[in-house]
ModelCIF file with pLDDT and N, C-alpha, C, O atoms, coordinates in Angstrom:
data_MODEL
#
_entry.id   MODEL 
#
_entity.id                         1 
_entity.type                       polymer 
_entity.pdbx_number_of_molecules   1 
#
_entity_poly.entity_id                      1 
_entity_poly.type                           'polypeptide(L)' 
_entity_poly.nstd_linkage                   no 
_entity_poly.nstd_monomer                   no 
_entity_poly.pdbx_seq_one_letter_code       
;(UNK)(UNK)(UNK)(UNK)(UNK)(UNK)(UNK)(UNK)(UNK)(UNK)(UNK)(UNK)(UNK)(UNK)(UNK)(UNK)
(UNK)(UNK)(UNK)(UNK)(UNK)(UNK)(UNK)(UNK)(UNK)(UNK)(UNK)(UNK)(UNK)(UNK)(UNK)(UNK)
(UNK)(UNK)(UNK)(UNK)(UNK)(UNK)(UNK)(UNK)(UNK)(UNK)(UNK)(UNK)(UNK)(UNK)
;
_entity_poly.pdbx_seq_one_letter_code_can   XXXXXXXXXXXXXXXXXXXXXXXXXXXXXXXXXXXXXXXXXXXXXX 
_entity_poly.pdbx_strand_id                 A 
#
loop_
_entity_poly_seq.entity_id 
_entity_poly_seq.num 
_entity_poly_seq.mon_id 
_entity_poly_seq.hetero 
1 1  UNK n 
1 2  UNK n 
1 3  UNK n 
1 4  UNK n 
1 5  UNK n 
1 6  UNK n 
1 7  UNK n 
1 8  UNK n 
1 9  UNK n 
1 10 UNK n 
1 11 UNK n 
1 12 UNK n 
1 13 UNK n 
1 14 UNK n 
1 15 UNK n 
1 16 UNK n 
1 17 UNK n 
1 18 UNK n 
1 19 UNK n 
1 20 UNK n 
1 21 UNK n 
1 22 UNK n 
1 23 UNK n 
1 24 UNK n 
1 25 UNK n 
1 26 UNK n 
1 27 UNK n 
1 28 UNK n 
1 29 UNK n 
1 30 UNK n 
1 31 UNK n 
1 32 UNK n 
1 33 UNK n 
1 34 UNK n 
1 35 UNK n 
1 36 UNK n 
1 37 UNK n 
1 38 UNK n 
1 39 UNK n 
1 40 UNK n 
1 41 UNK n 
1 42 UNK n 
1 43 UNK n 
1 44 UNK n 
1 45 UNK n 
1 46 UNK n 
#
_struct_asym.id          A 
_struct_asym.entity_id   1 
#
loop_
_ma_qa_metric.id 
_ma_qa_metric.mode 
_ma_qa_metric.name 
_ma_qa_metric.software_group_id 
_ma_qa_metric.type 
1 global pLDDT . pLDDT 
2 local  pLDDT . pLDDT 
#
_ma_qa_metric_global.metric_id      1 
_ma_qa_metric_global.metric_value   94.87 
_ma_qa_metric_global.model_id       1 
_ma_qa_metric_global.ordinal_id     1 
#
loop_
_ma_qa_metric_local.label_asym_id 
_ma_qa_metric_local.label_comp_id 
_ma_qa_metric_local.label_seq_id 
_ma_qa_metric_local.metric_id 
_ma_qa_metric_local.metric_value 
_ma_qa_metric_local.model_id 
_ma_qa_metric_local.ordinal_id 
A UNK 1  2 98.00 1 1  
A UNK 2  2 98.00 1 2  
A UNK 3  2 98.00 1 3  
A UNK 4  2 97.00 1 4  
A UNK 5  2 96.00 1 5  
A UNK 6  2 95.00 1 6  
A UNK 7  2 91.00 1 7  
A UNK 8  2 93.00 1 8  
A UNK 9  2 95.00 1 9  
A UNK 10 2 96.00 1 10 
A UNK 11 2 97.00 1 11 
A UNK 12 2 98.00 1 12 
A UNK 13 2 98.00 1 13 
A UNK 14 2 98.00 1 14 
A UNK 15 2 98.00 1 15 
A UNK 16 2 98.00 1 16 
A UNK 17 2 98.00 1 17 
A UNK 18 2 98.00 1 18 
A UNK 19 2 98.00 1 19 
A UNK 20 2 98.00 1 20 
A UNK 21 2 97.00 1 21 
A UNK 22 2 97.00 1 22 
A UNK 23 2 98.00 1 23 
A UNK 24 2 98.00 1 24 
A UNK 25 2 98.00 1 25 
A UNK 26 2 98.00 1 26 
A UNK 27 2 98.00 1 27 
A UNK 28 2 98.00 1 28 
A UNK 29 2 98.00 1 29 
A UNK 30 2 98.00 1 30 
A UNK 31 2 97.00 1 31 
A UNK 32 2 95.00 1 32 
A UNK 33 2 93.00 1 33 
A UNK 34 2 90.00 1 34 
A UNK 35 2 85.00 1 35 
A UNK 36 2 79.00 1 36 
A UNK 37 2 82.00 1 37 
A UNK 38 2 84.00 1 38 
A UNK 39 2 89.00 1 39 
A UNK 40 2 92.00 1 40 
A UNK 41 2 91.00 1 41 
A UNK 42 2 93.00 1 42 
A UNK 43 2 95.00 1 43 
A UNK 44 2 96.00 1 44 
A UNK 45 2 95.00 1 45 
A UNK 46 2 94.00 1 46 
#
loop_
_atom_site.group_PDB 
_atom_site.id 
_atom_site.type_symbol 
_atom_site.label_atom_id 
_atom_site.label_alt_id 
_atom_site.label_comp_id 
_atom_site.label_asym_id 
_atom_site.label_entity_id 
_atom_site.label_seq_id 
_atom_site.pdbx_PDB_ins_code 
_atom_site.Cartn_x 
_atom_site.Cartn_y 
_atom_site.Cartn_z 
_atom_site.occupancy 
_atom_site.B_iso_or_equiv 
_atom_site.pdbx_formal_charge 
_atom_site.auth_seq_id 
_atom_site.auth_comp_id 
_atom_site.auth_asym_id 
_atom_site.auth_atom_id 
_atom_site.pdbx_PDB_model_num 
ATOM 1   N N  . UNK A 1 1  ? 89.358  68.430 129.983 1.00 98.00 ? 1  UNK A N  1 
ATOM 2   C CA . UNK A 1 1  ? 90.333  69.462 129.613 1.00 98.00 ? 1  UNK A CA 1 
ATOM 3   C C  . UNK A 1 1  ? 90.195  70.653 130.555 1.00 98.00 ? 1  UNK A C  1 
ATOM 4   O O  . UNK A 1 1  ? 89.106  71.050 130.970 1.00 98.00 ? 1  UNK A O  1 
ATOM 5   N N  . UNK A 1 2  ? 91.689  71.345 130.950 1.00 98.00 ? 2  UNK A N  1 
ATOM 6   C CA . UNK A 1 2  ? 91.326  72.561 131.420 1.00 98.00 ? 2  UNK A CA 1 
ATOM 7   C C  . UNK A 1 2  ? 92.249  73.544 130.557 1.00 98.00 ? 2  UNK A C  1 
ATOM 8   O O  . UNK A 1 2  ? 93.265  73.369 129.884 1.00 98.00 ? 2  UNK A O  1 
ATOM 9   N N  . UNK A 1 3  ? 91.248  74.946 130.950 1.00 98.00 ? 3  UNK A N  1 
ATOM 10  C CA . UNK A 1 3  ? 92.251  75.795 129.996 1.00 98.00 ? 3  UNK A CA 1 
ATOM 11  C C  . UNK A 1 3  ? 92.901  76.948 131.110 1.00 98.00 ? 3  UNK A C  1 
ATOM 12  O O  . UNK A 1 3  ? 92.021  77.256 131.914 1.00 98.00 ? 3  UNK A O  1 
ATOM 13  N N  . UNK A 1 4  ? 93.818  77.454 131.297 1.00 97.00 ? 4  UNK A N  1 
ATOM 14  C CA . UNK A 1 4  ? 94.815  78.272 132.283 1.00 97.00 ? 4  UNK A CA 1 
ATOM 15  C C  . UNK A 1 4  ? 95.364  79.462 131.641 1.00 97.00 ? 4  UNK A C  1 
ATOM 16  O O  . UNK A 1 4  ? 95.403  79.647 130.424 1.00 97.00 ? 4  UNK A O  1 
ATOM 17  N N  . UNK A 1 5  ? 95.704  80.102 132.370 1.00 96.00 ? 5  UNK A N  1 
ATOM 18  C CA . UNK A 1 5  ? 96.891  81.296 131.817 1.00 96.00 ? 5  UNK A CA 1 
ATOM 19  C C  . UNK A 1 5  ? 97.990  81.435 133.403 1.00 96.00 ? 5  UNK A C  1 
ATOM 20  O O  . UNK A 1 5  ? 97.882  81.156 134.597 1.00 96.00 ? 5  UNK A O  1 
ATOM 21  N N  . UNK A 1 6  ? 99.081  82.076 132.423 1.00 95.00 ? 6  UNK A N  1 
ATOM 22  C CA . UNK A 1 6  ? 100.219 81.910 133.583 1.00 95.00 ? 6  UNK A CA 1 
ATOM 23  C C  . UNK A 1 6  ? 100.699 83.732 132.667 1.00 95.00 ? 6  UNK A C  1 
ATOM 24  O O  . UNK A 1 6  ? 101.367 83.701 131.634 1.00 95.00 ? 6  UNK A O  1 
ATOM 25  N N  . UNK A 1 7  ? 100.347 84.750 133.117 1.00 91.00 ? 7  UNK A N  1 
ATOM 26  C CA . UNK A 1 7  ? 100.183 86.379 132.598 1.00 91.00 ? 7  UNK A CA 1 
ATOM 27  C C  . UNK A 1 7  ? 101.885 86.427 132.630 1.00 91.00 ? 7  UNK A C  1 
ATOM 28  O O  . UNK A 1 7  ? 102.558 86.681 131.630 1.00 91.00 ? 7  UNK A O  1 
ATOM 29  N N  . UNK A 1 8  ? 102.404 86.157 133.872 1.00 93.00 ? 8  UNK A N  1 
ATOM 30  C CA . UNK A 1 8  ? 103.498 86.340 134.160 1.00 93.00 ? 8  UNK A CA 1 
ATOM 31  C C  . UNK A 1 8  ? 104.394 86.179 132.867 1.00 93.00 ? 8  UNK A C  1 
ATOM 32  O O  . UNK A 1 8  ? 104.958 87.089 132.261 1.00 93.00 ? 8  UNK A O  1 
ATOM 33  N N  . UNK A 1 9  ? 104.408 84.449 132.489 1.00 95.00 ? 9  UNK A N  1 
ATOM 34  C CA . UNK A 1 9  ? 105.096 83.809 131.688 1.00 95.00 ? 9  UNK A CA 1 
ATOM 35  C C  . UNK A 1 9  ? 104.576 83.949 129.922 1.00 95.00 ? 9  UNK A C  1 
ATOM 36  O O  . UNK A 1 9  ? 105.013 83.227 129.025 1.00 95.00 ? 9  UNK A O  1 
ATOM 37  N N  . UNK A 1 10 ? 103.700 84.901 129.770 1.00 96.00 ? 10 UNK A N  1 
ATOM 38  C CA . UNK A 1 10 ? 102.839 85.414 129.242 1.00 96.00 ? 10 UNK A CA 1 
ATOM 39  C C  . UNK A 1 10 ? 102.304 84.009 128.113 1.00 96.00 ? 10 UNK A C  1 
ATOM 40  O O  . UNK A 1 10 ? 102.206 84.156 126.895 1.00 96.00 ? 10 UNK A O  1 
ATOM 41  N N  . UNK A 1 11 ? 102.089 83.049 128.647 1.00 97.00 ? 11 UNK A N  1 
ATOM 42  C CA . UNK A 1 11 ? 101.918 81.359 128.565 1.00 97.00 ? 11 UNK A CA 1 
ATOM 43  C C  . UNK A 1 11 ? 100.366 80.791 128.935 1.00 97.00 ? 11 UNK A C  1 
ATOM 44  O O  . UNK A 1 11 ? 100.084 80.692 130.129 1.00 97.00 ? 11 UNK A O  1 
ATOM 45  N N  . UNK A 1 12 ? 99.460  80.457 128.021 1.00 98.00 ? 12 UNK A N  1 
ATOM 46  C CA . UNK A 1 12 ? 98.305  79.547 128.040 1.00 98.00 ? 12 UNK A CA 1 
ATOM 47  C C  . UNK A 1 12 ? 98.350  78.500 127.929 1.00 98.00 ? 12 UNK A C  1 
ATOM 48  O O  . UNK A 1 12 ? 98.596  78.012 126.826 1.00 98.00 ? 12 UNK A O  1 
ATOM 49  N N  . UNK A 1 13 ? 98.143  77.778 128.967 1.00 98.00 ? 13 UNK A N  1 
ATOM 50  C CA . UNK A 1 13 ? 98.257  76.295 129.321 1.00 98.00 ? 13 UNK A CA 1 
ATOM 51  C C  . UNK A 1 13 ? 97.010  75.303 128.572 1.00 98.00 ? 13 UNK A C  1 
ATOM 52  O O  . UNK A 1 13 ? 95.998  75.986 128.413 1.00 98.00 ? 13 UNK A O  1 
ATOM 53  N N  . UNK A 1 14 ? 96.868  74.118 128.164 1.00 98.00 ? 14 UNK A N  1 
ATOM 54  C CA . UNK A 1 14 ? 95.596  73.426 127.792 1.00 98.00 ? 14 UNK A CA 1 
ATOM 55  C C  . UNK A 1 14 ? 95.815  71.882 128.358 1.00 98.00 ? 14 UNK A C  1 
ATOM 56  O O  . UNK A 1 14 ? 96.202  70.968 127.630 1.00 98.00 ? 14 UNK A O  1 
ATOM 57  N N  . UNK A 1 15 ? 95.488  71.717 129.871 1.00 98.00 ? 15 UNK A N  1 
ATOM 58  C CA . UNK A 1 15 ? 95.561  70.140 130.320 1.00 98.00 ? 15 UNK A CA 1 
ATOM 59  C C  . UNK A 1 15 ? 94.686  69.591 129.685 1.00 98.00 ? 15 UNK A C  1 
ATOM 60  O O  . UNK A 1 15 ? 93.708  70.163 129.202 1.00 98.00 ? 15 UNK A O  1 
ATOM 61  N N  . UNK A 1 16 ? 94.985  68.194 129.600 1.00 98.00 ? 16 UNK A N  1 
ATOM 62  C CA . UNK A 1 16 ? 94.260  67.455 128.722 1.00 98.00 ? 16 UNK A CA 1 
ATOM 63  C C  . UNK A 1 16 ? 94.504  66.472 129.246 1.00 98.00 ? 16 UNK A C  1 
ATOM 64  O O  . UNK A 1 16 ? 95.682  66.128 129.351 1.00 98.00 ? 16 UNK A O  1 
ATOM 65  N N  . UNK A 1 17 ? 93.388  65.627 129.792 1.00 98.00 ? 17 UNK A N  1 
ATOM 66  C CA . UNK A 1 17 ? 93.452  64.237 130.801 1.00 98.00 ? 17 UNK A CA 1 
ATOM 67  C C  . UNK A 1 17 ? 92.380  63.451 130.137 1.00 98.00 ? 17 UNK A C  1 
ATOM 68  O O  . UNK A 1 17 ? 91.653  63.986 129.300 1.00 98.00 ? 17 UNK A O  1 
ATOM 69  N N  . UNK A 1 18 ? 92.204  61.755 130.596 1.00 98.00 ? 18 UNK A N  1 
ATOM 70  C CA . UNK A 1 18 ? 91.778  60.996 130.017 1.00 98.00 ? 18 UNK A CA 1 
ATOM 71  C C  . UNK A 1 18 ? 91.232  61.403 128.420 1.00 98.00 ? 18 UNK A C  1 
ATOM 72  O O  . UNK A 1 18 ? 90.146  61.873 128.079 1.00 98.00 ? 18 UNK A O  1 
ATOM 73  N N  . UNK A 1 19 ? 92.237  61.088 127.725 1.00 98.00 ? 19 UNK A N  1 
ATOM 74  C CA . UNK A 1 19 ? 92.244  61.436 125.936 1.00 98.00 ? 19 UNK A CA 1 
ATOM 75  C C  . UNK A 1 19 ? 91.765  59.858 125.122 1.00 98.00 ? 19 UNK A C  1 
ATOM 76  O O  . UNK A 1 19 ? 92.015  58.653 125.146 1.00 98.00 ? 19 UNK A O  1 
ATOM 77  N N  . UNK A 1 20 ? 91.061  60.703 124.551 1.00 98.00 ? 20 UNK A N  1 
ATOM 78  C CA . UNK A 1 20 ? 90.465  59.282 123.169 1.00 98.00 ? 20 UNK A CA 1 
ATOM 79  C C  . UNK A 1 20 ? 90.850  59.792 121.971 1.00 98.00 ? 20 UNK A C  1 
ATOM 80  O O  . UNK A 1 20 ? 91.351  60.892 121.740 1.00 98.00 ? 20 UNK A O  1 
ATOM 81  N N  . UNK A 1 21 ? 90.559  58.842 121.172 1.00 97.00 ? 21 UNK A N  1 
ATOM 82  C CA . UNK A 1 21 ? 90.661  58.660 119.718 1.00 97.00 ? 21 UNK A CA 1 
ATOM 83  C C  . UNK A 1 21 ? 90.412  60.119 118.972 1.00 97.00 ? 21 UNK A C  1 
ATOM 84  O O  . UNK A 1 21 ? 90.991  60.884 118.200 1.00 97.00 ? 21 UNK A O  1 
ATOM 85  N N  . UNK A 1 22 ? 89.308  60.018 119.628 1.00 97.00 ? 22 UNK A N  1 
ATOM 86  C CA . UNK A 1 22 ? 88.466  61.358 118.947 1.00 97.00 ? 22 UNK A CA 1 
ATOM 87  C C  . UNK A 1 22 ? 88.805  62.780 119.386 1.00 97.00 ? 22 UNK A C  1 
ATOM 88  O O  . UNK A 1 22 ? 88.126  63.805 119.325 1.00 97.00 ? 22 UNK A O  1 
ATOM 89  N N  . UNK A 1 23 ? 90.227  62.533 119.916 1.00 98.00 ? 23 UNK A N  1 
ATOM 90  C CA . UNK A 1 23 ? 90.759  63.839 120.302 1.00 98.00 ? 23 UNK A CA 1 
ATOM 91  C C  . UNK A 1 23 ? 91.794  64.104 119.494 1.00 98.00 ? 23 UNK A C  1 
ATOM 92  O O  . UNK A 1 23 ? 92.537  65.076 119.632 1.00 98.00 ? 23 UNK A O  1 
ATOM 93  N N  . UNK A 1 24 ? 91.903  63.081 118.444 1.00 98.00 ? 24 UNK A N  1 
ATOM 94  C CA . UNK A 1 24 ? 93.618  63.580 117.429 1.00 98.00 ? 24 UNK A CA 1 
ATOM 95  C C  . UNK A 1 24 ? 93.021  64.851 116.403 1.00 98.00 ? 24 UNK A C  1 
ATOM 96  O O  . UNK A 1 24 ? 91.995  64.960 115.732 1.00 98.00 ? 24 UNK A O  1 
ATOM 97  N N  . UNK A 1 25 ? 93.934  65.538 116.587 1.00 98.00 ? 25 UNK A N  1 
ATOM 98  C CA . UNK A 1 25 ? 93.301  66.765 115.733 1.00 98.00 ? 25 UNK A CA 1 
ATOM 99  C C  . UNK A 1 25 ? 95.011  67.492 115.710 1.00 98.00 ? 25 UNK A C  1 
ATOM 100 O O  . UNK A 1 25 ? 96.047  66.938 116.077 1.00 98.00 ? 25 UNK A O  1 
ATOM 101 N N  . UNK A 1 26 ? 94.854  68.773 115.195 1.00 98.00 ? 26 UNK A N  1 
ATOM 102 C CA . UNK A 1 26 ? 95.865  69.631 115.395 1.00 98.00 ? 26 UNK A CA 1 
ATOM 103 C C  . UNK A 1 26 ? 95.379  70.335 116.248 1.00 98.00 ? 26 UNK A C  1 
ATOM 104 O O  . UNK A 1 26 ? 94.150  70.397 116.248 1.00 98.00 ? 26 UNK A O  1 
ATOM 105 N N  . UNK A 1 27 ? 96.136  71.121 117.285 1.00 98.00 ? 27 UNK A N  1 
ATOM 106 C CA . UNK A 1 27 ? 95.116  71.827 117.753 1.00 98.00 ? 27 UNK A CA 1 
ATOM 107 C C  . UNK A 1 27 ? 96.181  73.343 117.834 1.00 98.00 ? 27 UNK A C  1 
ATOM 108 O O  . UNK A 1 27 ? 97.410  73.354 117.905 1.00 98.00 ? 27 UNK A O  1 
ATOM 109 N N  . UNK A 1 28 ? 95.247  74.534 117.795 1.00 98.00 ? 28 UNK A N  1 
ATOM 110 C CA . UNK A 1 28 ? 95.699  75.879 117.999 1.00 98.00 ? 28 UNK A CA 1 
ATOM 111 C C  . UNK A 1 28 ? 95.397  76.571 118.545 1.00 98.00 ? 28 UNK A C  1 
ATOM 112 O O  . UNK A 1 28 ? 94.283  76.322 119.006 1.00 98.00 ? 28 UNK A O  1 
ATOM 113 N N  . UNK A 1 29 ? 95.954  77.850 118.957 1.00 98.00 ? 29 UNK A N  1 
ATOM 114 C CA . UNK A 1 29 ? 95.931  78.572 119.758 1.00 98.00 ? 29 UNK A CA 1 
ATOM 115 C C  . UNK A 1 29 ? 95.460  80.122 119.198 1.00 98.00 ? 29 UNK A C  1 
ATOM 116 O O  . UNK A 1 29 ? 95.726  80.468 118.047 1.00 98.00 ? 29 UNK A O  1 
ATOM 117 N N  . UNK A 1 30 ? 95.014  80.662 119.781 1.00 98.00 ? 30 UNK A N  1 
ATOM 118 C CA . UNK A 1 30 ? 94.750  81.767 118.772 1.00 98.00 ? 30 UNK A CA 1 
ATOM 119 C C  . UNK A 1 30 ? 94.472  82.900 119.835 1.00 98.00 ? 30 UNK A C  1 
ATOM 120 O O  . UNK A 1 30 ? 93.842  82.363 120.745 1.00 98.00 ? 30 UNK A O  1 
ATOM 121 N N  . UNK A 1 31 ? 94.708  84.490 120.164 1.00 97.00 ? 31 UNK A N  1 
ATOM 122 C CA . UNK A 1 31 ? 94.451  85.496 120.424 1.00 97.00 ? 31 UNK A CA 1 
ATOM 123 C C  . UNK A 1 31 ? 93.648  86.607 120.068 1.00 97.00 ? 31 UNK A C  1 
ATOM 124 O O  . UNK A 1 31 ? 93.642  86.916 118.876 1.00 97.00 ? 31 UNK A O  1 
ATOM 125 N N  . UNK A 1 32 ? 92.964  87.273 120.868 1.00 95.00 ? 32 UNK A N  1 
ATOM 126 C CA . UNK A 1 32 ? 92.423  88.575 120.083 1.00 95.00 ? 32 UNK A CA 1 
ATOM 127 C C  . UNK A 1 32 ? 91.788  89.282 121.856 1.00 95.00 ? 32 UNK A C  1 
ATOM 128 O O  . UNK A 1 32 ? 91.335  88.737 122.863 1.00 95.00 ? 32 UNK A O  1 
ATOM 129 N N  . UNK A 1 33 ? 92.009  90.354 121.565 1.00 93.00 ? 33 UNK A N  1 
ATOM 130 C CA . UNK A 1 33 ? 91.980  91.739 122.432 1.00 93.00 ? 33 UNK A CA 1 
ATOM 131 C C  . UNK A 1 33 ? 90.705  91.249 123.143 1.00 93.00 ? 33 UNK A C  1 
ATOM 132 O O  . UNK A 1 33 ? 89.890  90.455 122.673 1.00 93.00 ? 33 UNK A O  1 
ATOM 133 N N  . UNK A 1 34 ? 90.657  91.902 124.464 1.00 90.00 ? 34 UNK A N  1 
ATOM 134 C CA . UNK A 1 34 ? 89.662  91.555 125.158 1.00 90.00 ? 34 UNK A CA 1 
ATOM 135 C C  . UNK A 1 34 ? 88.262  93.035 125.340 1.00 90.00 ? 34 UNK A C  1 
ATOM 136 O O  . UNK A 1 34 ? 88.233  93.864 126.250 1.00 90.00 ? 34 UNK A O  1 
ATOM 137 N N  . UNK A 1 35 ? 87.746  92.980 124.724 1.00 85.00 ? 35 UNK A N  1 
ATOM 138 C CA . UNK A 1 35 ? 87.017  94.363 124.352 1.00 85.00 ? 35 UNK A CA 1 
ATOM 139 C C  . UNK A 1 35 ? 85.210  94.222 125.357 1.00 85.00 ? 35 UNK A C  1 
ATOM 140 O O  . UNK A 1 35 ? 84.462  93.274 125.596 1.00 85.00 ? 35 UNK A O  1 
ATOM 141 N N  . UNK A 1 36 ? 85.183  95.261 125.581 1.00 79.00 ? 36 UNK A N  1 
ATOM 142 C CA . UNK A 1 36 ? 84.291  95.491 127.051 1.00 79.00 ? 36 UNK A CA 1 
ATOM 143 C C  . UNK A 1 36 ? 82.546  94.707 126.560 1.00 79.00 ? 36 UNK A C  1 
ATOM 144 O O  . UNK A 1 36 ? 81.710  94.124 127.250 1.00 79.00 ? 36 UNK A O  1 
ATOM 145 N N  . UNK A 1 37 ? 82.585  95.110 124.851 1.00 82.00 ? 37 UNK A N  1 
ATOM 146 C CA . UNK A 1 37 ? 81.316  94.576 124.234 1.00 82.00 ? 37 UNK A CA 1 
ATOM 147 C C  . UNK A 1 37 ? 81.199  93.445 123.998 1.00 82.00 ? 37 UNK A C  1 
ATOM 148 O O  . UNK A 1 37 ? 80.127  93.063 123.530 1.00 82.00 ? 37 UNK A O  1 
ATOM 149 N N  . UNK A 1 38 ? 82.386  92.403 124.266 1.00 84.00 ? 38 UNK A N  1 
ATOM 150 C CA . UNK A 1 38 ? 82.214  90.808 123.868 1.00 84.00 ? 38 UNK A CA 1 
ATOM 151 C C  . UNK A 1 38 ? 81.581  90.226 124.762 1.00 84.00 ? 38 UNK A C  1 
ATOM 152 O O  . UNK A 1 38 ? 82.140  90.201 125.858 1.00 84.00 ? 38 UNK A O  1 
ATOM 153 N N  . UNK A 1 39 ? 80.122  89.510 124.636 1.00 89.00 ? 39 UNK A N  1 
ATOM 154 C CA . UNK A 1 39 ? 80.333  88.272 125.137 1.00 89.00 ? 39 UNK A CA 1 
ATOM 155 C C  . UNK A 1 39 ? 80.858  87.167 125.151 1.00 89.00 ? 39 UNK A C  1 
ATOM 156 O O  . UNK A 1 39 ? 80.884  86.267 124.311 1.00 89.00 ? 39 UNK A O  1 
ATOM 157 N N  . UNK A 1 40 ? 81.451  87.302 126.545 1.00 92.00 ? 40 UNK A N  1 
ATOM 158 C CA . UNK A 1 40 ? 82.495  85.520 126.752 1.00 92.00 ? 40 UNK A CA 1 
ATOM 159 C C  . UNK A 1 40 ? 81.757  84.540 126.415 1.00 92.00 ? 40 UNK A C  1 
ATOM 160 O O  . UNK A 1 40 ? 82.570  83.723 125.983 1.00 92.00 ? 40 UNK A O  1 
ATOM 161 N N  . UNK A 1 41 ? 80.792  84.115 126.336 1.00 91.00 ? 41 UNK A N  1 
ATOM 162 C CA . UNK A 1 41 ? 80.132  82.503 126.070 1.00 91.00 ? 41 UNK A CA 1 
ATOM 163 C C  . UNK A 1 41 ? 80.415  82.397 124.423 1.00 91.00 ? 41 UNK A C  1 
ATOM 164 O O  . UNK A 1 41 ? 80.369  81.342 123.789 1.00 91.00 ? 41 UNK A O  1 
ATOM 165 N N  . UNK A 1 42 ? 80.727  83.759 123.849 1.00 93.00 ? 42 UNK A N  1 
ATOM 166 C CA . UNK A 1 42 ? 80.402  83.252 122.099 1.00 93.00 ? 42 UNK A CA 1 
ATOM 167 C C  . UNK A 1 42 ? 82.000  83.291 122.065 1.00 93.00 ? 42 UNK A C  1 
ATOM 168 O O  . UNK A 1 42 ? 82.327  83.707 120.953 1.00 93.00 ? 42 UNK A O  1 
ATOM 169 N N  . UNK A 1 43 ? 82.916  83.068 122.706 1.00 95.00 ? 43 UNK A N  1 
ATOM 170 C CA . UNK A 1 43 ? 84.328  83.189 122.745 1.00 95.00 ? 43 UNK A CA 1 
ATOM 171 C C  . UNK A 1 43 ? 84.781  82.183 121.266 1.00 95.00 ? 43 UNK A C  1 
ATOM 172 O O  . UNK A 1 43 ? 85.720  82.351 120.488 1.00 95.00 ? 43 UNK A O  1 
ATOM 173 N N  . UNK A 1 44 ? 83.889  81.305 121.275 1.00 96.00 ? 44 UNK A N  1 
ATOM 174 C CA . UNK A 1 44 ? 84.319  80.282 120.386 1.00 96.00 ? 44 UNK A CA 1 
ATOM 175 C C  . UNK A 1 44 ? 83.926  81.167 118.660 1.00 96.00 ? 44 UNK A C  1 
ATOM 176 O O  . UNK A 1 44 ? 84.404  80.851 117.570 1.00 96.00 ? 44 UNK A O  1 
ATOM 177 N N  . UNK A 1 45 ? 83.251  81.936 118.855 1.00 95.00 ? 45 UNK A N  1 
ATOM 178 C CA . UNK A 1 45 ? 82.867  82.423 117.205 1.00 95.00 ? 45 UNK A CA 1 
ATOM 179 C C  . UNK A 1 45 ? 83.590  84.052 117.107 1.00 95.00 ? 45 UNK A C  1 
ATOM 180 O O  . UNK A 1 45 ? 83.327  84.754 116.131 1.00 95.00 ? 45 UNK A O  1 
ATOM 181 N N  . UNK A 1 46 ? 84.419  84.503 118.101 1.00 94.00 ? 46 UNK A N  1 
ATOM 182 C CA . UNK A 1 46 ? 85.444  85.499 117.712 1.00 94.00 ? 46 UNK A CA 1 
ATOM 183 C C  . UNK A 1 46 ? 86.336  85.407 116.785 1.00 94.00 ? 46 UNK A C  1 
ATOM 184 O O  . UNK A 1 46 ? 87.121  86.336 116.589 1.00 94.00 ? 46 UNK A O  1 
#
């Protein structure tokens, strides 16, 4: 998988190549402000 942004088109892209089984899910998208105290690695528990 890759993940992208296109700022312009104000559009987040999510490629997704060689897919299995274990990839059916719903999947979402979600936003929140980019603030100077976050660490990016815990991006996933914002």
């Amino acid at each position: 998988f890759t993940i992208s942004r296109d700022n312009a088109k104000n559009t987040v892209y999510l490629q997704m190549n060689s897919l299995k089984p274990e990839d059916t899910a719903i999947y979402y998208c979600a936003a929140v402000p980019n603030l100077k105290n976050r660490v990016f690695a815990l991006c996933f528990s914002y």
